[in-house]
N, C-alpha and C. Protein backbone atom coordinates (compact mmCIF):
# COMPACT_ATOMS: atom_id res chain seq x y z
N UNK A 1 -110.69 27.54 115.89
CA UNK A 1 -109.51 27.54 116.72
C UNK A 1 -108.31 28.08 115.94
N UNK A 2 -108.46 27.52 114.38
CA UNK A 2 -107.06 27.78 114.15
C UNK A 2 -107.17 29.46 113.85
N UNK A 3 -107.97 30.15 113.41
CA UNK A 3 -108.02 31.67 113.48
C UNK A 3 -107.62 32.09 114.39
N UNK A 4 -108.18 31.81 115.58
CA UNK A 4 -107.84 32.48 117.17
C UNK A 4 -106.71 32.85 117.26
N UNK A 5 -106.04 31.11 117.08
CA UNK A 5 -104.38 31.25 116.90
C UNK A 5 -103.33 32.27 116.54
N UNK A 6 -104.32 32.12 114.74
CA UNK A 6 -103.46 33.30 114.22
C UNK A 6 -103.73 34.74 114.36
N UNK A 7 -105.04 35.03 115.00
CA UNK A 7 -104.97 36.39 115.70
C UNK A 7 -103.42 36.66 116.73
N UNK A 8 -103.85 35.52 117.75
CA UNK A 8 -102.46 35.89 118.88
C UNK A 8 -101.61 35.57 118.34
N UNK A 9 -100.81 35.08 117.58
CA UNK A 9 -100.10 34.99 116.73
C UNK A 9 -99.66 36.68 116.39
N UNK A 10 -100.53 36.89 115.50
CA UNK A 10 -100.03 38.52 115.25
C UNK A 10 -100.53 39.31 116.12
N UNK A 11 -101.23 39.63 116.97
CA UNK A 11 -100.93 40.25 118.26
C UNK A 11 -99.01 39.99 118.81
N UNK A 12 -99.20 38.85 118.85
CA UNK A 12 -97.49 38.63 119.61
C UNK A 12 -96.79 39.61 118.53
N UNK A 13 -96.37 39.90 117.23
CA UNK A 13 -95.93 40.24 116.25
C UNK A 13 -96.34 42.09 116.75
N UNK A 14 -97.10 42.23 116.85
CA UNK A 14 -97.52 43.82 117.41
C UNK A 14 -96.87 44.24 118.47
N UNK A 15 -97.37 43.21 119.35
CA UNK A 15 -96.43 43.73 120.91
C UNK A 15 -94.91 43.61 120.39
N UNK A 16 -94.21 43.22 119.84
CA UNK A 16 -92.86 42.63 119.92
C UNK A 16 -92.73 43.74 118.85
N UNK A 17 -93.30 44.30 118.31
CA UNK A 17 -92.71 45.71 117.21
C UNK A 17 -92.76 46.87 117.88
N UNK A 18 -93.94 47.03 118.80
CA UNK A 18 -94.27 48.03 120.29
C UNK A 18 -92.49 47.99 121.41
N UNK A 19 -92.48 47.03 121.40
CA UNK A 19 -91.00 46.94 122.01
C UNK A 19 -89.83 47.57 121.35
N UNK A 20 -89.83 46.71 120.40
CA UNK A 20 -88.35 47.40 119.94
C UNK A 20 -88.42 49.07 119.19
N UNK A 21 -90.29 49.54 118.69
CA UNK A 21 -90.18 51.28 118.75
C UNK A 21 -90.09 51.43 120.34
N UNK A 22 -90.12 51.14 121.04
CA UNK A 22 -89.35 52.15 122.22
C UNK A 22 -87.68 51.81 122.43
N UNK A 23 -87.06 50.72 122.42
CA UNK A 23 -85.85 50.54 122.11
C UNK A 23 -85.52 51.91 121.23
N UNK A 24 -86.09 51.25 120.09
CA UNK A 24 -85.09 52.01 119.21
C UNK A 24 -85.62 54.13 119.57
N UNK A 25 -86.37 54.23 120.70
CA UNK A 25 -86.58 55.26 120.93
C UNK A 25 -85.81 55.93 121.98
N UNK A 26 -85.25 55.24 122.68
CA UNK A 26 -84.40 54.79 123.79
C UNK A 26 -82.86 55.65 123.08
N UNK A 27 -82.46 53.94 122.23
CA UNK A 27 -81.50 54.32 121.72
C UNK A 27 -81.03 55.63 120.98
N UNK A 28 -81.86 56.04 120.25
CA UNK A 28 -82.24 57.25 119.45
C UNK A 28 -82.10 58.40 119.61
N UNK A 29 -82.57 58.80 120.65
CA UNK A 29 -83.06 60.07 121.05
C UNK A 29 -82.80 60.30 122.79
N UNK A 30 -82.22 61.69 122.90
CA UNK A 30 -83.03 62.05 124.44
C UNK A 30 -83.67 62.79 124.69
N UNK A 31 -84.63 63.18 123.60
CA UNK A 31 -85.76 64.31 123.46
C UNK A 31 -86.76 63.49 124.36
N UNK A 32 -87.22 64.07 125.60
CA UNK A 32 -88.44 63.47 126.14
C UNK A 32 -89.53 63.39 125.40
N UNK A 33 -89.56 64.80 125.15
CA UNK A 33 -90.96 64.92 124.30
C UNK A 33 -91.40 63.82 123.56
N UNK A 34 -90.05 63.48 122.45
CA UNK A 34 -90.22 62.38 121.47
C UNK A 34 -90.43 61.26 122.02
N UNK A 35 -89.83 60.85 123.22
CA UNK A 35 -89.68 59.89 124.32
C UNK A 35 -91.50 59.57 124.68
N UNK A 36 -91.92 60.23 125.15
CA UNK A 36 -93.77 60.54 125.68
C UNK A 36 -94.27 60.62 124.58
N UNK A 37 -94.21 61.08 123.31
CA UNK A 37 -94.78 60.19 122.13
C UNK A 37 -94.92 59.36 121.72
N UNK A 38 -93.83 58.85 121.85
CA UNK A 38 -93.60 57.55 121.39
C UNK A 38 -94.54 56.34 122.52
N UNK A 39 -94.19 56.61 123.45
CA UNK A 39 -94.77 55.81 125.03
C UNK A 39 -96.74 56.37 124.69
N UNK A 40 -97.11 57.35 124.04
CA UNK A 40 -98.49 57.48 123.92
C UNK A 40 -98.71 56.38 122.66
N UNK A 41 -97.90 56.61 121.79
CA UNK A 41 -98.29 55.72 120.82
C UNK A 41 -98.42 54.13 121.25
N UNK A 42 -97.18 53.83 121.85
CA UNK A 42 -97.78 52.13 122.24
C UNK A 42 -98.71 52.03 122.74
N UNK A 43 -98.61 53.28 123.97
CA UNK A 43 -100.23 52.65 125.01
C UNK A 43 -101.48 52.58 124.46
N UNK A 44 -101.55 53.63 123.16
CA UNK A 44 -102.52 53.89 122.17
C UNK A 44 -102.59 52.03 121.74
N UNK A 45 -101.72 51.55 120.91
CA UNK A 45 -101.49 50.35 120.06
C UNK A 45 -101.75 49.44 121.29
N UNK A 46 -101.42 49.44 122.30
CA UNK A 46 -101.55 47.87 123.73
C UNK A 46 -102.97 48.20 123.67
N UNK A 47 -103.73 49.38 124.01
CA UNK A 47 -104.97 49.34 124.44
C UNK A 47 -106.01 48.89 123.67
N UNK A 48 -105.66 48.97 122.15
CA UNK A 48 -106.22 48.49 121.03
C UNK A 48 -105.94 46.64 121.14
N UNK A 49 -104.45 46.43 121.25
CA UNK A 49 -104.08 45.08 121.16
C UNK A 49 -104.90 44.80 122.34
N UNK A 50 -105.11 44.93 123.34
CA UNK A 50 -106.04 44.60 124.51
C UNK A 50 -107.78 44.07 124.05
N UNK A 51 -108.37 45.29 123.46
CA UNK A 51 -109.89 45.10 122.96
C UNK A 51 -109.68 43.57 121.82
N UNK A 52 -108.82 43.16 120.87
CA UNK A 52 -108.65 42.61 120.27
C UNK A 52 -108.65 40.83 120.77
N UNK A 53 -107.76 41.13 122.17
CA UNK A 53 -107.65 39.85 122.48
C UNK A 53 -108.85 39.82 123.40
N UNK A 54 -109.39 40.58 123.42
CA UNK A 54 -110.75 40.43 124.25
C UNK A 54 -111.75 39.42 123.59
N UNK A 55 -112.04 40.12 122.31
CA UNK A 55 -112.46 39.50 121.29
C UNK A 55 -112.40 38.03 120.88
N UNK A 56 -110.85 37.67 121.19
CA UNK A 56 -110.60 36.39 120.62
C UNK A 56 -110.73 35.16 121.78
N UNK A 57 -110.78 36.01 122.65
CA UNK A 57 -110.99 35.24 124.16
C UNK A 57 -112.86 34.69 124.33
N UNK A 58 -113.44 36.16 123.66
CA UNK A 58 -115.09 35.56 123.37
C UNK A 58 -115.20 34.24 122.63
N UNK A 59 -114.32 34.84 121.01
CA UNK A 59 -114.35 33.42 120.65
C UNK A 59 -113.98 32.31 120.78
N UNK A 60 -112.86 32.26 121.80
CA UNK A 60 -112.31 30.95 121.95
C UNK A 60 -113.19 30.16 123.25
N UNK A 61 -114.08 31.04 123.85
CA UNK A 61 -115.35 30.56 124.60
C UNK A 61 -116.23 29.97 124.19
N UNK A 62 -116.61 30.99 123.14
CA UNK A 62 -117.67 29.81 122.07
C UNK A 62 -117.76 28.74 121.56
N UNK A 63 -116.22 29.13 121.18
CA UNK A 63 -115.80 27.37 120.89
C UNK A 63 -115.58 26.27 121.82
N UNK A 64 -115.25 26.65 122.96
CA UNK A 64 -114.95 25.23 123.97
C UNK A 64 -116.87 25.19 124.68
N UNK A 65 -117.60 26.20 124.64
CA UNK A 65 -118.99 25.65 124.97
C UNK A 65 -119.65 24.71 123.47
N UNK A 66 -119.27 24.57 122.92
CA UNK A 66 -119.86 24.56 121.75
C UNK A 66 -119.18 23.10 121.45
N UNK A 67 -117.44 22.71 122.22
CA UNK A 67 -117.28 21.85 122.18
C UNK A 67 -117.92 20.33 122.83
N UNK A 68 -117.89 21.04 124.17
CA UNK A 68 -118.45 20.74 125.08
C UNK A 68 -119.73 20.35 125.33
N UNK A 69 -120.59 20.68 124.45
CA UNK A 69 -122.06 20.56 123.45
C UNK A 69 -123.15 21.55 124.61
N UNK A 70 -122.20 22.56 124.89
CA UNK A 70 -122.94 23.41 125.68
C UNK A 70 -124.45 24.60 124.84
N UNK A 71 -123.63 24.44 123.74
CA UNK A 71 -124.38 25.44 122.74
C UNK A 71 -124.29 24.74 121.24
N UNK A 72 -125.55 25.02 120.87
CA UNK A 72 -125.75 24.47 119.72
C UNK A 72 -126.08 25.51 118.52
């Protein structure tokens, strides 16, 4: 459990750095181009942060069957 945690834990820490590079892309710039780079790169980084919490969602299954004395 407590791993899980600190996966979403730094997931939250990813998304919340994904935010403020478009802020500060926002603020920055009014080059679209750079603008749609930048917006490929997060969706690139969410879609990854996505498979990840997929992952941690398996394991945090395992663990409540396992609590549960579903699986041994």
């Amino acid at each position: 459990m407590g791993s899980i945690a600190l996966g979403e834990a730094a997931l939250a820490h990813v998304i919340n750095a994904e935010g403020e590079k478009i802020q500060a892309a926002i603020a920055n710039t009014n080059d679209v181009d750079k603008m749609i780079e930048v917006n490929e790169s997060v969706r690139d980084t969410l879609k990854q942060v996505n498979e990840v919490e997929q992952t941690l969602l398996a394991k945090l299954q395992l663990v409540v069957e396992f609590v549960r004395g579903e699986r041994t």
